[in-house]
PDB file of N, CA and C in Angstrom:
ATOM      1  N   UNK A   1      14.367  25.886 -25.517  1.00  0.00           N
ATOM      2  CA  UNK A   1      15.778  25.814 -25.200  1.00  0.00           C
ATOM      3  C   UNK A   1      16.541  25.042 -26.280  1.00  0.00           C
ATOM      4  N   UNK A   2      16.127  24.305 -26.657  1.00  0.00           N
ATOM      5  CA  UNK A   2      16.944  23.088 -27.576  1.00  0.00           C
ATOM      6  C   UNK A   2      17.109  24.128 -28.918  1.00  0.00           C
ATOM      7  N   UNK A   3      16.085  24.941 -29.596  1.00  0.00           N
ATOM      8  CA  UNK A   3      16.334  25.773 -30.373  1.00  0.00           C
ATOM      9  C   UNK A   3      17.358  26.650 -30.149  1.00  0.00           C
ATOM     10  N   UNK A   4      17.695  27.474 -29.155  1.00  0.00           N
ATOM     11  CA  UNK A   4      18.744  28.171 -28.863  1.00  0.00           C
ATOM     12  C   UNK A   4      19.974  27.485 -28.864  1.00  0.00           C
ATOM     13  N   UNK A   5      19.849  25.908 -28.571  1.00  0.00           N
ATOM     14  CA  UNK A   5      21.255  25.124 -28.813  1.00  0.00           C
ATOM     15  C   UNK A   5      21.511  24.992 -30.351  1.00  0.00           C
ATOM     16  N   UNK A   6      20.551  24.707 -31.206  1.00  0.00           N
ATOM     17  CA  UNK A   6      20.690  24.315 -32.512  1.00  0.00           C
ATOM     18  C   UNK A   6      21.315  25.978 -33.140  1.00  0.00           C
ATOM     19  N   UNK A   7      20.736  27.219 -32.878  1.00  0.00           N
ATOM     20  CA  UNK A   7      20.890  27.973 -33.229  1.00  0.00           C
ATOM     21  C   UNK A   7      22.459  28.515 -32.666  1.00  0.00           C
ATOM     22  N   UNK A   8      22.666  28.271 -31.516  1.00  0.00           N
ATOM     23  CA  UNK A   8      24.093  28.315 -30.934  1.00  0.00           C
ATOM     24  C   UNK A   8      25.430  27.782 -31.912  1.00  0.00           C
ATOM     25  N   UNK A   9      24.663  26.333 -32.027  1.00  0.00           N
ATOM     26  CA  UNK A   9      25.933  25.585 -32.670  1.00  0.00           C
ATOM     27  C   UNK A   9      26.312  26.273 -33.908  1.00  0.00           C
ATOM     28  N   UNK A  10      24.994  26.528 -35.081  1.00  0.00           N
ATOM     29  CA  UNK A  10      25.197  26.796 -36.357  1.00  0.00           C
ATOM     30  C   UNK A  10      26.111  28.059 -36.442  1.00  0.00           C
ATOM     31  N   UNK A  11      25.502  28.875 -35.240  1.00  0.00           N
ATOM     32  CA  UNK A  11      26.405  30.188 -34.778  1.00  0.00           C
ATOM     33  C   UNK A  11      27.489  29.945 -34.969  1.00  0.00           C
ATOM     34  N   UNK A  12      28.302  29.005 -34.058  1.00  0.00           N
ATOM     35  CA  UNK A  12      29.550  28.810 -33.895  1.00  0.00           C
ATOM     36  C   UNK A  12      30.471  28.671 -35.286  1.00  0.00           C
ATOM     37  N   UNK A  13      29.285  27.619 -36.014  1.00  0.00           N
ATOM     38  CA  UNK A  13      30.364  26.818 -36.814  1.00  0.00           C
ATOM     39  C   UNK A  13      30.686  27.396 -37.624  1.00  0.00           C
ATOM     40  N   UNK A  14      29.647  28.694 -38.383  1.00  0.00           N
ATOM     41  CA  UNK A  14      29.297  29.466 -39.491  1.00  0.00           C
ATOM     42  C   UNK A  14      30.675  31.060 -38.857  1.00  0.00           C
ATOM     43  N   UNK A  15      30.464  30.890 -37.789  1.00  0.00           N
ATOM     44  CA  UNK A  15      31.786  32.277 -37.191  1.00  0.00           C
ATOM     45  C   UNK A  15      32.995  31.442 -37.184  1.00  0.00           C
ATOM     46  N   UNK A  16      33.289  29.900 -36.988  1.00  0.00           N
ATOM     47  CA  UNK A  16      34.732  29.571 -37.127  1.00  0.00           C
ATOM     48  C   UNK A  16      34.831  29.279 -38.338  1.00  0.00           C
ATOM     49  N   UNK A  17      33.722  29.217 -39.335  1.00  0.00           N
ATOM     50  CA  UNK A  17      34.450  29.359 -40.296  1.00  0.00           C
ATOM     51  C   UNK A  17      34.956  30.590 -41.153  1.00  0.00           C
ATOM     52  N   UNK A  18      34.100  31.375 -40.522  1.00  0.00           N
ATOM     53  CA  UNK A  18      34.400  32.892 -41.003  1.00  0.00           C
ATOM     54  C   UNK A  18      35.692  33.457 -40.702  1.00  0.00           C
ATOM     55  N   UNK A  19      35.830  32.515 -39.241  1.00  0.00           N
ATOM     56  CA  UNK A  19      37.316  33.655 -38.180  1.00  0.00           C
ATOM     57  C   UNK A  19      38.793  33.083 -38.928  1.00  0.00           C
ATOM     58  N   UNK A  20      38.300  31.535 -39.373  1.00  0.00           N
ATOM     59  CA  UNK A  20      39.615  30.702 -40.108  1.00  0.00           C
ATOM     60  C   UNK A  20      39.773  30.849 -41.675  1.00  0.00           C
ATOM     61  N   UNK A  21      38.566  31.112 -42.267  1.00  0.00           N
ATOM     62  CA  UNK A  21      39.251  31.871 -43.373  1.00  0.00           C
ATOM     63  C   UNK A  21      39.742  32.989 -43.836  1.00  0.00           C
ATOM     64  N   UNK A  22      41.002  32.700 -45.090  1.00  0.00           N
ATOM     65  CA  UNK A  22      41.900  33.466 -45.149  1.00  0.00           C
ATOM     66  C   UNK A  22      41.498  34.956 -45.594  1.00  0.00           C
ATOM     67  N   UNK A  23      40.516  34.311 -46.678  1.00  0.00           N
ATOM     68  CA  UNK A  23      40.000  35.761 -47.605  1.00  0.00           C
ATOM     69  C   UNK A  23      38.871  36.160 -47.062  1.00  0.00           C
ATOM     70  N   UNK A  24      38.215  37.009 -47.934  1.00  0.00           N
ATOM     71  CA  UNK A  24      36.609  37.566 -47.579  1.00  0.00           C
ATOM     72  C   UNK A  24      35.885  36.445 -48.736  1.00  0.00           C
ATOM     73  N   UNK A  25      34.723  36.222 -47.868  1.00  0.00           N
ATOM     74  CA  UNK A  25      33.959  35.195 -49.249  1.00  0.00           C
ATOM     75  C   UNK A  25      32.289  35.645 -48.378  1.00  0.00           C
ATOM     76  N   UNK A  26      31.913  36.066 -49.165  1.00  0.00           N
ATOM     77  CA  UNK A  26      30.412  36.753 -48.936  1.00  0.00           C
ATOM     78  C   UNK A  26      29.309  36.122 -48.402  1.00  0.00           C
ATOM     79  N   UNK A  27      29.332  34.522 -48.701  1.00  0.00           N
ATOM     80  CA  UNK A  27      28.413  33.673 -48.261  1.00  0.00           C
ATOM     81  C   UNK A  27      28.631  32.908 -46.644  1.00  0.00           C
ATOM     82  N   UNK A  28      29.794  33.330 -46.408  1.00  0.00           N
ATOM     83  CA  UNK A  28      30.179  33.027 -44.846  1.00  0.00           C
ATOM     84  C   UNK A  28      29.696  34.540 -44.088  1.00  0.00           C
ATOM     85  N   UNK A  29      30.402  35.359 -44.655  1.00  0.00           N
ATOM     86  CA  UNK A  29      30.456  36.734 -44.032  1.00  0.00           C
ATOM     87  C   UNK A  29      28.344  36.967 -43.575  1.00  0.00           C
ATOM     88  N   UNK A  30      27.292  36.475 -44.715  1.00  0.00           N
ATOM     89  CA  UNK A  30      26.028  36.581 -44.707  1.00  0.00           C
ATOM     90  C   UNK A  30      25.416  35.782 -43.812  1.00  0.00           C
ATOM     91  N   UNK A  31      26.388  34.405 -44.058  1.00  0.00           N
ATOM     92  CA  UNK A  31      25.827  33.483 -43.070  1.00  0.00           C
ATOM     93  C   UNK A  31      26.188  33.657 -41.742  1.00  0.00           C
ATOM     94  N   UNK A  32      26.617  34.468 -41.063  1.00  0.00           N
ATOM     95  CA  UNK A  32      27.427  34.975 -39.726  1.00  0.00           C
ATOM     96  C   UNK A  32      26.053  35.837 -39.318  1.00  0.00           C
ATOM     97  N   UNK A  33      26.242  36.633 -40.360  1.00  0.00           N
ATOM     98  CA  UNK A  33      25.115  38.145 -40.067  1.00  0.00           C
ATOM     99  C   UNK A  33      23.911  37.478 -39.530  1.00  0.00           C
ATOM    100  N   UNK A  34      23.150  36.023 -40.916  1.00  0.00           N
ATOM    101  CA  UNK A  34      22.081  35.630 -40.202  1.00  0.00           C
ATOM    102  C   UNK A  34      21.940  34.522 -38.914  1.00  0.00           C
ATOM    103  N   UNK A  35      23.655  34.193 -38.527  1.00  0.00           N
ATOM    104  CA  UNK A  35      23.271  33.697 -37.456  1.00  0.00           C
ATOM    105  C   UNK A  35      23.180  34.826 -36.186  1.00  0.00           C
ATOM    106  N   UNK A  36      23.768  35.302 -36.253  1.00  0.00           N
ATOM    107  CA  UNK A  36      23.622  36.553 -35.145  1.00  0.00           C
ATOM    108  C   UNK A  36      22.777  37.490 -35.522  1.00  0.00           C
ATOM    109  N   UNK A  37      21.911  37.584 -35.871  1.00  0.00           N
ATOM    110  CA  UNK A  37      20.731  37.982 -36.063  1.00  0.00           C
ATOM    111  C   UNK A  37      19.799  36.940 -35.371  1.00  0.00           C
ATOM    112  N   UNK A  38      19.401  36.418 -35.673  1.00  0.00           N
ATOM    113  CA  UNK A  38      18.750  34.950 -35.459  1.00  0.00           C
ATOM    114  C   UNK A  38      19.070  34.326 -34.060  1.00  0.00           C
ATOM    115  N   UNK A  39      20.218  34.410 -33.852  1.00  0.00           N
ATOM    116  CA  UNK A  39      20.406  34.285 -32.065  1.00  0.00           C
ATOM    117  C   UNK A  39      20.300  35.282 -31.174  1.00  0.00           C
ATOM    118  N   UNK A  40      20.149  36.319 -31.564  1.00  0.00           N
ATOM    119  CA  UNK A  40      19.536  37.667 -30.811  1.00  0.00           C
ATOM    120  C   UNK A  40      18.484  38.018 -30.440  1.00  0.00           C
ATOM    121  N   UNK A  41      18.019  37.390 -31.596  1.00  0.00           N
ATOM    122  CA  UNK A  41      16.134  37.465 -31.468  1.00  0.00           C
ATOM    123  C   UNK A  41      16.291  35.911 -30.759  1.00  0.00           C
ATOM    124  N   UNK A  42      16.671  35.179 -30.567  1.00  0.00           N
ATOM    125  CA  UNK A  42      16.269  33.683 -29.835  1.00  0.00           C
ATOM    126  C   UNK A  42      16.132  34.037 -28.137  1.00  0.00           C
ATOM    127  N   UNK A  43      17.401  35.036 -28.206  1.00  0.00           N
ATOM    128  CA  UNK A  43      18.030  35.014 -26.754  1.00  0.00           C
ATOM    129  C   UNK A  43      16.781  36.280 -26.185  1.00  0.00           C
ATOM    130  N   UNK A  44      16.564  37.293 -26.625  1.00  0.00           N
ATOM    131  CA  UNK A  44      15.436  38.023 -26.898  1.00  0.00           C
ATOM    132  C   UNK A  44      14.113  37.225 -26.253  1.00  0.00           C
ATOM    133  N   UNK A  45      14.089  36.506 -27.174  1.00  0.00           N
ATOM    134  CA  UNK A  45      12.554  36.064 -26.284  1.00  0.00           C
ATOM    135  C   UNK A  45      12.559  35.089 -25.155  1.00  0.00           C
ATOM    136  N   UNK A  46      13.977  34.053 -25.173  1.00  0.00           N
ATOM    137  CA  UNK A  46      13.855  33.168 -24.280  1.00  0.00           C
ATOM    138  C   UNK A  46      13.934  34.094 -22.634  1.00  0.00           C
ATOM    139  N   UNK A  47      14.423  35.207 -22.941  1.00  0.00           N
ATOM    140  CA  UNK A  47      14.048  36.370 -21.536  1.00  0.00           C
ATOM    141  C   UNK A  47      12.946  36.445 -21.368  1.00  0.00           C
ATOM    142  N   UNK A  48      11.712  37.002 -21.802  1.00  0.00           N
ATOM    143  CA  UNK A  48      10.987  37.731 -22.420  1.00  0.00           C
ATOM    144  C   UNK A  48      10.171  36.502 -21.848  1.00  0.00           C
ATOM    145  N   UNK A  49       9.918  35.725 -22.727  1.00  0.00           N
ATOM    146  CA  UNK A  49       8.125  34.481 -22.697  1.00  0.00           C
ATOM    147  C   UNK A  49       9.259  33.457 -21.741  1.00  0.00           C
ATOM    148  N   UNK A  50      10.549  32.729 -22.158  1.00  0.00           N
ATOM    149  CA  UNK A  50      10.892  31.731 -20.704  1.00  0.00           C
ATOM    150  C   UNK A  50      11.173  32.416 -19.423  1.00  0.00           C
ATOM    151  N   UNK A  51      11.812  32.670 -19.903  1.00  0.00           N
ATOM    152  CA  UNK A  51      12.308  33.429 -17.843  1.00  0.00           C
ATOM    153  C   UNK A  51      10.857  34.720 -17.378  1.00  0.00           C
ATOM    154  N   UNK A  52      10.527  34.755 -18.434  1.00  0.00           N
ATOM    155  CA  UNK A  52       9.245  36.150 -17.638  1.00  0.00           C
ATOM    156  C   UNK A  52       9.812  37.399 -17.255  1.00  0.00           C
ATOM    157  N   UNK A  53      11.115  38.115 -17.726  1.00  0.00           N
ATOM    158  CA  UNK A  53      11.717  39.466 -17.681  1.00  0.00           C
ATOM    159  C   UNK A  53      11.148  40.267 -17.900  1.00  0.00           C
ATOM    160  N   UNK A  54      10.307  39.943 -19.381  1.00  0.00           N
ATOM    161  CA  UNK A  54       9.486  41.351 -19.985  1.00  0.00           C
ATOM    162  C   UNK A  54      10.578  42.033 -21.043  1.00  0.00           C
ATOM    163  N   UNK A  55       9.700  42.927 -21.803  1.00  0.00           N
ATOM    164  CA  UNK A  55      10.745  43.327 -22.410  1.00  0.00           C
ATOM    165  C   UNK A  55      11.377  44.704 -21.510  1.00  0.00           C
ATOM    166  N   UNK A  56      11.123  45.417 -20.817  1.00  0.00           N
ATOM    167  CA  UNK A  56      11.956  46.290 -19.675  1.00  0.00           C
ATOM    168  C   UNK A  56      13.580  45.445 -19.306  1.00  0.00           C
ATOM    169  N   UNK A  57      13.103  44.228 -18.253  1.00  0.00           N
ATOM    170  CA  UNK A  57      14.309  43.705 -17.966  1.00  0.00           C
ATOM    171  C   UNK A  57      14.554  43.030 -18.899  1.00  0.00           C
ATOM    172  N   UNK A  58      14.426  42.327 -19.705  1.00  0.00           N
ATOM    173  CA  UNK A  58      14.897  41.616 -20.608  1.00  0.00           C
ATOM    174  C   UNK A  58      15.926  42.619 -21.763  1.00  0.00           C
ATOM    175  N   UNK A  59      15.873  43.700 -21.775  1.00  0.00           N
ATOM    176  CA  UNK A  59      16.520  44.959 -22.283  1.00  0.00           C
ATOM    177  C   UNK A  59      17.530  45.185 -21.986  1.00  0.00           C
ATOM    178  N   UNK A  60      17.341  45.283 -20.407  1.00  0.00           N
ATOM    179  CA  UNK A  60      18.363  45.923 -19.379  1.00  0.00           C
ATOM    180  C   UNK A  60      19.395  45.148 -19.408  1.00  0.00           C
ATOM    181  N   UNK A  61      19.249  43.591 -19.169  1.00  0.00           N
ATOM    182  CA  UNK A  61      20.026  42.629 -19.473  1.00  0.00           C
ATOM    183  C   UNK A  61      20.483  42.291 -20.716  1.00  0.00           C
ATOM    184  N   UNK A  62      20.232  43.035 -21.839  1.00  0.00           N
ATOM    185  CA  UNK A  62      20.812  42.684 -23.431  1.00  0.00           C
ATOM    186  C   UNK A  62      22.123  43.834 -23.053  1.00  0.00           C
ATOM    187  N   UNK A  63      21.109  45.504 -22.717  1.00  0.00           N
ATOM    188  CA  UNK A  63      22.020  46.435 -23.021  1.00  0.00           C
ATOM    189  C   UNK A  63      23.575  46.040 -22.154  1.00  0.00           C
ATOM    190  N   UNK A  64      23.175  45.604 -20.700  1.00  0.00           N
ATOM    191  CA  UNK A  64      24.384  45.405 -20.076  1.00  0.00           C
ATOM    192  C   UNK A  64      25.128  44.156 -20.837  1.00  0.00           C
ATOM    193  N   UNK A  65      24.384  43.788 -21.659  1.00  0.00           N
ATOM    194  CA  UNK A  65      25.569  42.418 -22.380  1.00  0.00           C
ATOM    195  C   UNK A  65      26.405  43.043 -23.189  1.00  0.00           C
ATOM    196  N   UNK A  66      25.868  44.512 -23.568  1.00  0.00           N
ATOM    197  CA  UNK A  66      26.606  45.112 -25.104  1.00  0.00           C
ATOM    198  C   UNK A  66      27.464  45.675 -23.932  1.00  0.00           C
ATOM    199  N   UNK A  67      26.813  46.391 -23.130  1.00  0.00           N
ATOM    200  CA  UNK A  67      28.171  47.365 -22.626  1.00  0.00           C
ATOM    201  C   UNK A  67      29.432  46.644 -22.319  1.00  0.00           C
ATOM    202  N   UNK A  68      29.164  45.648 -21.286  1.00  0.00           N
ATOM    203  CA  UNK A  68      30.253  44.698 -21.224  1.00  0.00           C
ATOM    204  C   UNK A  68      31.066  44.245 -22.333  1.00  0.00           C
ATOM    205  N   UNK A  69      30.630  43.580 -23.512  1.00  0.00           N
ATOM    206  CA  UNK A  69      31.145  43.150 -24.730  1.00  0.00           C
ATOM    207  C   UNK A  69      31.829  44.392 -25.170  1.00  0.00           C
ATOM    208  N   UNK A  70      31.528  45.802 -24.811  1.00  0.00           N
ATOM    209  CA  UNK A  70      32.476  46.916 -25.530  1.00  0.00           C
ATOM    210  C   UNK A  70      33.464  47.420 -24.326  1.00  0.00           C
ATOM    211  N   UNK A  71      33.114  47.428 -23.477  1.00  0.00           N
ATOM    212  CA  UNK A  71      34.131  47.125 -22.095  1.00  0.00           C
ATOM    213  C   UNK A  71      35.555  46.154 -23.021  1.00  0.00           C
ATOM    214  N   UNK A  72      35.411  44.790 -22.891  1.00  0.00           N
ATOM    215  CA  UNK A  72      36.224  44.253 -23.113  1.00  0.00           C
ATOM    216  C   UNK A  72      36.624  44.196 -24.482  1.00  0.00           C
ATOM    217  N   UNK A  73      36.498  44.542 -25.589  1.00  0.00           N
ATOM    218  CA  UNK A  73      36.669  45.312 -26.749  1.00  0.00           C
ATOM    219  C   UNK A  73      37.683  46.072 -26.459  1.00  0.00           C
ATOM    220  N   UNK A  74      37.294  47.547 -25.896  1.00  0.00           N
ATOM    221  CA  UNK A  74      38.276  48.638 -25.595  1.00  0.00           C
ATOM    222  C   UNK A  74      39.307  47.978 -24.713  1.00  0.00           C
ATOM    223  N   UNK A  75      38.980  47.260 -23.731  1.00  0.00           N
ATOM    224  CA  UNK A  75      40.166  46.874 -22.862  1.00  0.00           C
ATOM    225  C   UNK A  75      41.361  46.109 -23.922  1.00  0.00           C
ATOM    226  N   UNK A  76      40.607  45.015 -24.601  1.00  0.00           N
ATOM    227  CA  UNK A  76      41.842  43.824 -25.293  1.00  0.00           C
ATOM    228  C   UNK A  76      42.102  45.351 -26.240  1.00  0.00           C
ATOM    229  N   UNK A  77      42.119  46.382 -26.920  1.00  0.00           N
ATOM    230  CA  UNK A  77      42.408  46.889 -28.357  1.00  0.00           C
ATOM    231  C   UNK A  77      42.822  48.186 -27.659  1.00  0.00           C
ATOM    232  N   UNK A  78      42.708  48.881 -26.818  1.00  0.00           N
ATOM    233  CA  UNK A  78      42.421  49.823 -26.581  1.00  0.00           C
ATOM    234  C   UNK A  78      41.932  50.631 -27.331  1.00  0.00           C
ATOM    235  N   UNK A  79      41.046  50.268 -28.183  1.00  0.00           N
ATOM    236  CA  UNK A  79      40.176  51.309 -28.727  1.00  0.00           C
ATOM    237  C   UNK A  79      38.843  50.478 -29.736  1.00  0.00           C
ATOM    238  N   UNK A  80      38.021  51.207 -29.630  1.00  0.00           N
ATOM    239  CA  UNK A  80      36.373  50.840 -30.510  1.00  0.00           C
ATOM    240  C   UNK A  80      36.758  50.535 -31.987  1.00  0.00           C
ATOM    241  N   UNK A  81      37.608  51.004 -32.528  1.00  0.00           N
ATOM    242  CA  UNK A  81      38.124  51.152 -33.670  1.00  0.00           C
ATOM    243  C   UNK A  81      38.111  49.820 -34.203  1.00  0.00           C
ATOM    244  N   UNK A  82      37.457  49.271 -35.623  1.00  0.00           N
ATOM    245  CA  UNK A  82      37.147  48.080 -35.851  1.00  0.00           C
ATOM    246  C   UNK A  82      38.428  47.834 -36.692  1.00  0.00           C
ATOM    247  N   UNK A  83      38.817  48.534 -37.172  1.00  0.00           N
ATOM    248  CA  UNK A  83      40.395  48.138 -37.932  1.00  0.00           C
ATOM    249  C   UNK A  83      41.542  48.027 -37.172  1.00  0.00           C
ATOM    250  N   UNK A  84      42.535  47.336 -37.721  1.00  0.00           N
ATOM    251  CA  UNK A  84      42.424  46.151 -39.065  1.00  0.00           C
ATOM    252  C   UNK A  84      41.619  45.175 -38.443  1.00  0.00           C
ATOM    253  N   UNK A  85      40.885  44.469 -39.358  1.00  0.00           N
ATOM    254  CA  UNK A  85      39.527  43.744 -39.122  1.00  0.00           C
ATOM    255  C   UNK A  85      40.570  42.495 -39.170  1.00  0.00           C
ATOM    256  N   UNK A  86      41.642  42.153 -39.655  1.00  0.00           N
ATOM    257  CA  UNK A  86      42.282  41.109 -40.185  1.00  0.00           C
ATOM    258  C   UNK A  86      42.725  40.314 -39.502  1.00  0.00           C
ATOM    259  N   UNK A  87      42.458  40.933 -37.970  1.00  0.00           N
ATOM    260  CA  UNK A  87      43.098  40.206 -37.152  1.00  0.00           C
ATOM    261  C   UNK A  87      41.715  39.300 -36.366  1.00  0.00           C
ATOM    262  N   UNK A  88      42.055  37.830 -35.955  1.00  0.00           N
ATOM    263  CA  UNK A  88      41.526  36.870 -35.604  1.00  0.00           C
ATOM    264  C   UNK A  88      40.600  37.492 -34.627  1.00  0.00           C
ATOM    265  N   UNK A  89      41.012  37.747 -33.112  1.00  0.00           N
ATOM    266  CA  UNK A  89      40.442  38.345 -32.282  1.00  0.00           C
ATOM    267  C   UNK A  89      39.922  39.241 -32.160  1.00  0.00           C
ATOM    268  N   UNK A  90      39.809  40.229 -32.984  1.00  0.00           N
ATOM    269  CA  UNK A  90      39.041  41.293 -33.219  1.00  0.00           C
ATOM    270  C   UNK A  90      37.723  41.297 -33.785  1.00  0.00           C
ATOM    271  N   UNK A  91      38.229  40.508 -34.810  1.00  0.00           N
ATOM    272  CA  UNK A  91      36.746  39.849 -35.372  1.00  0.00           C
ATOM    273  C   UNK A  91      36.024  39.013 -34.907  1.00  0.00           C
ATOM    274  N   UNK A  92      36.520  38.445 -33.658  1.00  0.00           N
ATOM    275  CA  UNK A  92      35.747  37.875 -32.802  1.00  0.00           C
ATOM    276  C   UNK A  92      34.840  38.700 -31.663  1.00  0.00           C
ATOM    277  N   UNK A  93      35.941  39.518 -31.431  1.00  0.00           N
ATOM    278  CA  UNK A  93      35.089  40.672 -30.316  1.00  0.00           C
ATOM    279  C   UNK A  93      34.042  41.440 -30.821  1.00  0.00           C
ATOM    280  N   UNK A  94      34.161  42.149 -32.035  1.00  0.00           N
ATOM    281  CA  UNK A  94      33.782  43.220 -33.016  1.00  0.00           C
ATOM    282  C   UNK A  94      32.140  42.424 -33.532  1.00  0.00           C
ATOM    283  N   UNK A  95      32.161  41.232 -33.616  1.00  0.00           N
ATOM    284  CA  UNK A  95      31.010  40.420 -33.293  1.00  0.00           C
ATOM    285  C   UNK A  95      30.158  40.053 -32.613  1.00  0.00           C
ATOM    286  N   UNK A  96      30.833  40.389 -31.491  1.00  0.00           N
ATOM    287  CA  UNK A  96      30.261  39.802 -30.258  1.00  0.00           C
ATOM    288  C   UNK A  96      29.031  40.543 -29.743  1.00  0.00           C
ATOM    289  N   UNK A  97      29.291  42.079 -29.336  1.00  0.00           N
ATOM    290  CA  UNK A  97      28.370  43.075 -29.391  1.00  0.00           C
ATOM    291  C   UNK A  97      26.893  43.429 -30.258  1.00  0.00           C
ATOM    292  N   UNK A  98      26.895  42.365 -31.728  1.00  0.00           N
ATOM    293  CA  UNK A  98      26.047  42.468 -32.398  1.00  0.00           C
ATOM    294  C   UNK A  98      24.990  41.594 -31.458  1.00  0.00           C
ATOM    295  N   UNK A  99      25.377  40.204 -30.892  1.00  0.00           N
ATOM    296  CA  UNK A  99      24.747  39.433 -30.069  1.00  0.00           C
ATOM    297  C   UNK A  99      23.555  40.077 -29.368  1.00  0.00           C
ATOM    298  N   UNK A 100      23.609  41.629 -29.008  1.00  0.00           N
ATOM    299  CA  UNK A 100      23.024  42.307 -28.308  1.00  0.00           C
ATOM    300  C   UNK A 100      22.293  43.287 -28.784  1.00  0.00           C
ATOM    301  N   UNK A 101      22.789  43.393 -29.958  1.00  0.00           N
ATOM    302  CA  UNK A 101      21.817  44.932 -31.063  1.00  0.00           C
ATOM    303  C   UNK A 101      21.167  44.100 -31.788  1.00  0.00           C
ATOM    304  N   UNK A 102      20.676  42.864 -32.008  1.00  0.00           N
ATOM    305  CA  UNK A 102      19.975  42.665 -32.815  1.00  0.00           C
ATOM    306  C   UNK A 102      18.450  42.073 -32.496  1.00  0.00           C
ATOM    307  N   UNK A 103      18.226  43.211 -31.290  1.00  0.00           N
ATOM    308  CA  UNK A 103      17.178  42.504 -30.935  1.00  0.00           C
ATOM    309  C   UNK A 103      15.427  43.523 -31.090  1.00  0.00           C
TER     310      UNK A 103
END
């Protein structure tokens, strides 16, 4: 568990700094990718070997995290459509869903 916090935070800090800067700068944008990568696979197993889901339910419960996360996607945008990326909240949502494919 404490790993999933450490990995949480870096998450955070590495996406606010991504969401608050102005330009594109490649080494934030990478460092995002490998935190959400890296917390996918965390959240992944803490189903899986802590809670005892398996990977069946432990699945079922990722996929319903994506559907939801694109639920509310389409709802705030009305549409899947990742452009304009430029905007704050989008790139927050448009993120969010990876939480769940990267497992």
């Amino acid at each position: 568990m404490t790993g999933i916090l450490i990995t949480v935070i870096f998450f955070l800090v590495v996406l606010s700094i991504q969401l608050f800067t102005k330009k594109y700068i490649p080494v934030f944008y990478w460092l995002v990718v490998i935190a959400t990568t890296t917390l996918g696979t965390e959240i992944s197993d803490f189903l899986d070997r802590s809670l005892h889901l398996g990977y069946t339910l432990g699945s079922l419960v990722l996929f319903s995290g994506l559907i939801l996360a694109l639920i509310l996607w389409n709802k705030k945008f009305k549409s899947l459509s990742v452009y304009p990326i430029f905007i704050r909240k989008k790139k927050f949502i448009t993120g969010l869903p990876s939480c769940f494919l990267t497992v």
